[in-house]
C-alpha atoms as a PDB file:
ATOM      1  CA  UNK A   1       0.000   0.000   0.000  1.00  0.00           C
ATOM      2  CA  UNK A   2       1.495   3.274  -1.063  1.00  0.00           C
ATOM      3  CA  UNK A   3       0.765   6.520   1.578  1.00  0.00           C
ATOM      4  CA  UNK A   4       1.435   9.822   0.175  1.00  0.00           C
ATOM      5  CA  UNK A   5       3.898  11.757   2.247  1.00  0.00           C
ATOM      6  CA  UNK A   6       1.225  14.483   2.516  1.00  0.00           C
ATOM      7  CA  UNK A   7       0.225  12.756   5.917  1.00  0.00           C
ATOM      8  CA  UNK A   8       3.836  12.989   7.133  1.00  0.00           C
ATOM      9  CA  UNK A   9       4.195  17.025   5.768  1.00  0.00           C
ATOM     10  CA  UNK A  10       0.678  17.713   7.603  1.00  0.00           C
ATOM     11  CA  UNK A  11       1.887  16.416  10.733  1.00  0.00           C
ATOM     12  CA  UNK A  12       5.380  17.893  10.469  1.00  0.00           C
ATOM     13  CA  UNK A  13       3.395  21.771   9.993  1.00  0.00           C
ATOM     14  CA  UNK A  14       0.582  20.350  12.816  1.00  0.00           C
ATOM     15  CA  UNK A  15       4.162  19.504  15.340  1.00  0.00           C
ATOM     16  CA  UNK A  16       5.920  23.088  14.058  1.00  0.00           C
ATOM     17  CA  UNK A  17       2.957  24.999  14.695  1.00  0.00           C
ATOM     18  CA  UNK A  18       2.925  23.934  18.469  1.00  0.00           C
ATOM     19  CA  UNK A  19       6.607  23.807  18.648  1.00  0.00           C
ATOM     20  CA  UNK A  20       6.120  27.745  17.373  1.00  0.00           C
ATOM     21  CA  UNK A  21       3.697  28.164  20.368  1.00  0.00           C
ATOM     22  CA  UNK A  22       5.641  26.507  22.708  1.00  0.00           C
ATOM     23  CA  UNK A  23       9.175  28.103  21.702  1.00  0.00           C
ATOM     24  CA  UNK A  24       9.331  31.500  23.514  1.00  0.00           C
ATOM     25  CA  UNK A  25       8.321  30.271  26.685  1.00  0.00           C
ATOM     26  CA  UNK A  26      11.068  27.367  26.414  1.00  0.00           C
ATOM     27  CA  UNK A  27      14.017  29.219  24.944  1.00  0.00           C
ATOM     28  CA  UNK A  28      15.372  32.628  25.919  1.00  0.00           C
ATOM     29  CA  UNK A  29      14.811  34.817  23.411  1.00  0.00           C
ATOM     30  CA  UNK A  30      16.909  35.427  19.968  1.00  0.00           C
ATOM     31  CA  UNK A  31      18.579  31.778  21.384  1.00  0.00           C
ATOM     32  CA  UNK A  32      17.650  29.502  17.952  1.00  0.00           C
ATOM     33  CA  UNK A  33      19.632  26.357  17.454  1.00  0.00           C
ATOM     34  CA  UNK A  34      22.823  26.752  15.905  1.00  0.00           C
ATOM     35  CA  UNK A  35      22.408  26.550  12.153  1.00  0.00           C
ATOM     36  CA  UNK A  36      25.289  23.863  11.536  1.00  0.00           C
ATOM     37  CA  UNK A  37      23.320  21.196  14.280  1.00  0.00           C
ATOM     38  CA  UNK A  38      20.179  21.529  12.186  1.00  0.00           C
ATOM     39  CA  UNK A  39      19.297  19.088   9.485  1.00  0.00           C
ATOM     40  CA  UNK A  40      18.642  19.988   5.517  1.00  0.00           C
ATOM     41  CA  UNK A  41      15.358  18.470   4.783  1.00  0.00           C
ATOM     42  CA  UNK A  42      16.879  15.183   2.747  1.00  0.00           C
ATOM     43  CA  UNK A  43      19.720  14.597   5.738  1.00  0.00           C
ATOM     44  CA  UNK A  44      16.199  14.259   7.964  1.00  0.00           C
ATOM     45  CA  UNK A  45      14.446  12.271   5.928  1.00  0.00           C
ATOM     46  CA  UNK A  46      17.665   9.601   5.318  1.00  0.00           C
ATOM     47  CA  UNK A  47      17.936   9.782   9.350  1.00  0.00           C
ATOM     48  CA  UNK A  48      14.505   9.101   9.660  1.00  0.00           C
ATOM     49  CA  UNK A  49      14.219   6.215   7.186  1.00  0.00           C
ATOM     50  CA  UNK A  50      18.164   4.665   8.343  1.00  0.00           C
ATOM     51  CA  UNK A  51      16.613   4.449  12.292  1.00  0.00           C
ATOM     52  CA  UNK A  52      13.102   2.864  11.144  1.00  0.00           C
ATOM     53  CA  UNK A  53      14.666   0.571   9.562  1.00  0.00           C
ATOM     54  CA  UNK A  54      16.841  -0.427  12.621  1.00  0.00           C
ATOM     55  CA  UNK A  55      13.252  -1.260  14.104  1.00  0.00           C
ATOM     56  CA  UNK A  56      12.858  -4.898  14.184  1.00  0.00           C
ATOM     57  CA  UNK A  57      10.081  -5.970  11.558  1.00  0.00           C
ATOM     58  CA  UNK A  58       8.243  -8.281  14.467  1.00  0.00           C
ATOM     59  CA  UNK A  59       8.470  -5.843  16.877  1.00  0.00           C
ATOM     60  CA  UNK A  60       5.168  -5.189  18.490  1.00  0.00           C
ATOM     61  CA  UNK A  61       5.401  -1.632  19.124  1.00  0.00           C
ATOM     62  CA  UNK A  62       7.190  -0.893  15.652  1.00  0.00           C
ATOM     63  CA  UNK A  63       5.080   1.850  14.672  1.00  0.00           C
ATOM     64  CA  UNK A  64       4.635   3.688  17.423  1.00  0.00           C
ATOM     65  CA  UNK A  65       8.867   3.111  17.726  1.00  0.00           C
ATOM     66  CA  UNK A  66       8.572   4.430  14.295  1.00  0.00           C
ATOM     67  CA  UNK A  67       6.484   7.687  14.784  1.00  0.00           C
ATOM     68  CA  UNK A  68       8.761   8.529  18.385  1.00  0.00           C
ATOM     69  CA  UNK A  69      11.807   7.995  15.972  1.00  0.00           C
ATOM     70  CA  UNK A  70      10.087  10.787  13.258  1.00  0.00           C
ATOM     71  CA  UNK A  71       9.401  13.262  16.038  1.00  0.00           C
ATOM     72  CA  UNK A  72      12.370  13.261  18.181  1.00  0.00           C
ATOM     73  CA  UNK A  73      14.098  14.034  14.451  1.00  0.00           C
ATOM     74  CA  UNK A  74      11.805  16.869  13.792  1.00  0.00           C
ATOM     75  CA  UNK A  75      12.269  18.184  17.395  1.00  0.00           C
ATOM     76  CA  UNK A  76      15.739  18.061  16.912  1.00  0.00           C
ATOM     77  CA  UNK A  77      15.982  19.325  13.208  1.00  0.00           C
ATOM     78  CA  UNK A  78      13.819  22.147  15.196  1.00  0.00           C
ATOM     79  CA  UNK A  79      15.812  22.533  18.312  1.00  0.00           C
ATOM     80  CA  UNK A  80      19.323  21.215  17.193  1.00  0.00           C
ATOM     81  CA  UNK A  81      20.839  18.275  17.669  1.00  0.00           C
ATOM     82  CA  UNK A  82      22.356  19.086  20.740  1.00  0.00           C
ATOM     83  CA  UNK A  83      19.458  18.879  22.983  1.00  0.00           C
ATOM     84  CA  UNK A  84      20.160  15.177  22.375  1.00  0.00           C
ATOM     85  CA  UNK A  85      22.298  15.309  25.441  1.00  0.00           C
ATOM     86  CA  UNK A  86      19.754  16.716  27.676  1.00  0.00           C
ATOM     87  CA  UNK A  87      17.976  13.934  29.663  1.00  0.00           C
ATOM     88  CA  UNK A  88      14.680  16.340  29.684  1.00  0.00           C
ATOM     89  CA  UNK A  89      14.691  16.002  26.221  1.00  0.00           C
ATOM     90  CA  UNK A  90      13.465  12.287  26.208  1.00  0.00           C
ATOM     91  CA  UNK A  91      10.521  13.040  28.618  1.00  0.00           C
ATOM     92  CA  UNK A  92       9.783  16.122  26.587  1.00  0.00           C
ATOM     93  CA  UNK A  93       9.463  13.183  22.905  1.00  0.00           C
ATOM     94  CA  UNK A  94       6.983  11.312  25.642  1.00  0.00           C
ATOM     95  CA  UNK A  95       4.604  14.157  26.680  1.00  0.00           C
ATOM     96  CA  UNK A  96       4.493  15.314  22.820  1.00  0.00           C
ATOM     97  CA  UNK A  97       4.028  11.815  21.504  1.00  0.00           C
ATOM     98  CA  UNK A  98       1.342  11.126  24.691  1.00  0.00           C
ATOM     99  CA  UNK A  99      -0.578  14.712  23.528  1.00  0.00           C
ATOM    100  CA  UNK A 100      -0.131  14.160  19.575  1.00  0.00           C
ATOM    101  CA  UNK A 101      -1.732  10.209  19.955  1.00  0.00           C
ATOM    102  CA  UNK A 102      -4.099  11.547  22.864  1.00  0.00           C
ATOM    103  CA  UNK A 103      -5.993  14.204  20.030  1.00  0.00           C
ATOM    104  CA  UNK A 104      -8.064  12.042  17.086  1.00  0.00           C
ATOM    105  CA  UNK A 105      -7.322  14.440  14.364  1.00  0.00           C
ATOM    106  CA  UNK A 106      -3.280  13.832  15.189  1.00  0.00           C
ATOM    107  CA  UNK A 107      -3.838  10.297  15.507  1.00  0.00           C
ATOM    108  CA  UNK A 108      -5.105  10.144  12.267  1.00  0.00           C
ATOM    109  CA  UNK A 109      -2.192  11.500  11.146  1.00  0.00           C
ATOM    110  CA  UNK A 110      -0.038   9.339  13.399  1.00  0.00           C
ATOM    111  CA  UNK A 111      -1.486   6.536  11.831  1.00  0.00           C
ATOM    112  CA  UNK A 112      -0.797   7.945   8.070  1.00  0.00           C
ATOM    113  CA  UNK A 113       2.575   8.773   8.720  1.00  0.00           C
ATOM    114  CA  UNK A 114       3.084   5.519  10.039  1.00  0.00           C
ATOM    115  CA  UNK A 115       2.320   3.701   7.177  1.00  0.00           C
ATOM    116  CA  UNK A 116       4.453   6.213   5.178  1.00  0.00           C
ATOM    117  CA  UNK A 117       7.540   5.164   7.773  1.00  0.00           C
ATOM    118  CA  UNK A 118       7.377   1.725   7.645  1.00  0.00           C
ATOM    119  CA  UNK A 119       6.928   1.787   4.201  1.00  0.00           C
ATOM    120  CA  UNK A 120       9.762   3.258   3.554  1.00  0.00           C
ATOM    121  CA  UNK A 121      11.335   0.862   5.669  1.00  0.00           C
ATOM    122  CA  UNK A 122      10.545  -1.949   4.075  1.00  0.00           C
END
């Protein structure tokens, strides 16, 4: 089954829009990630399609493993890639993930982007 990657765009601009939100309240101001730790859009998407595919086929929880792997990139790409050293920044992926999968129109979208992951993976 082929799943456009419109699912996986609309939930990149649905996580962006609440990371916009969210930012000036997290960051001090004018403080934006470092350009050279931020991703170009096709780096992402081979990071994103490299660690999905390290997700064993039989794995129960493979597409949820799949979606936390998508949206800890996009935080990051967001962010920069330092923040990977920050042990908040792991219970930060959970409360997003938990919120995004909690709302029906997200998990939708979840679920389309999903498919589009493991897709890919395959």
């Amino acid at each position: 089954m082929s799943v456009s990657i419109g699912a996986v765009n609309e939930l990149v601009s649905v996580i962006q829009g609440q990371l916009a939100a969210r930012s000036p309240a997290r960051r001090p101001a004018g403080r934006a990630a470092p350009r050279s730790t931020r991703y170009a859009p096709d780096q992402l998407t081979a990071l994103i399609e490299q660690r999905v595919r390290l997700i064993g086929a039989d794995d129960p929880q493979r597409g949820r493993k799949a979606f936390r792997v998508f949206l800890e990139a996009v935080l990051l790409s967001h962010f920069g890639e330092a923040l990977v050293a920050d042990p908040k920044f792991f219970q930060v992926v959970d409360e997003i993930q938990s919120g995004l999968e909690a709302d029906p129109a997200c998990a939708r979208l979840i679920g389309r982007a999903i498919d589009h992951l493991l897709g890919q993976a395959d």
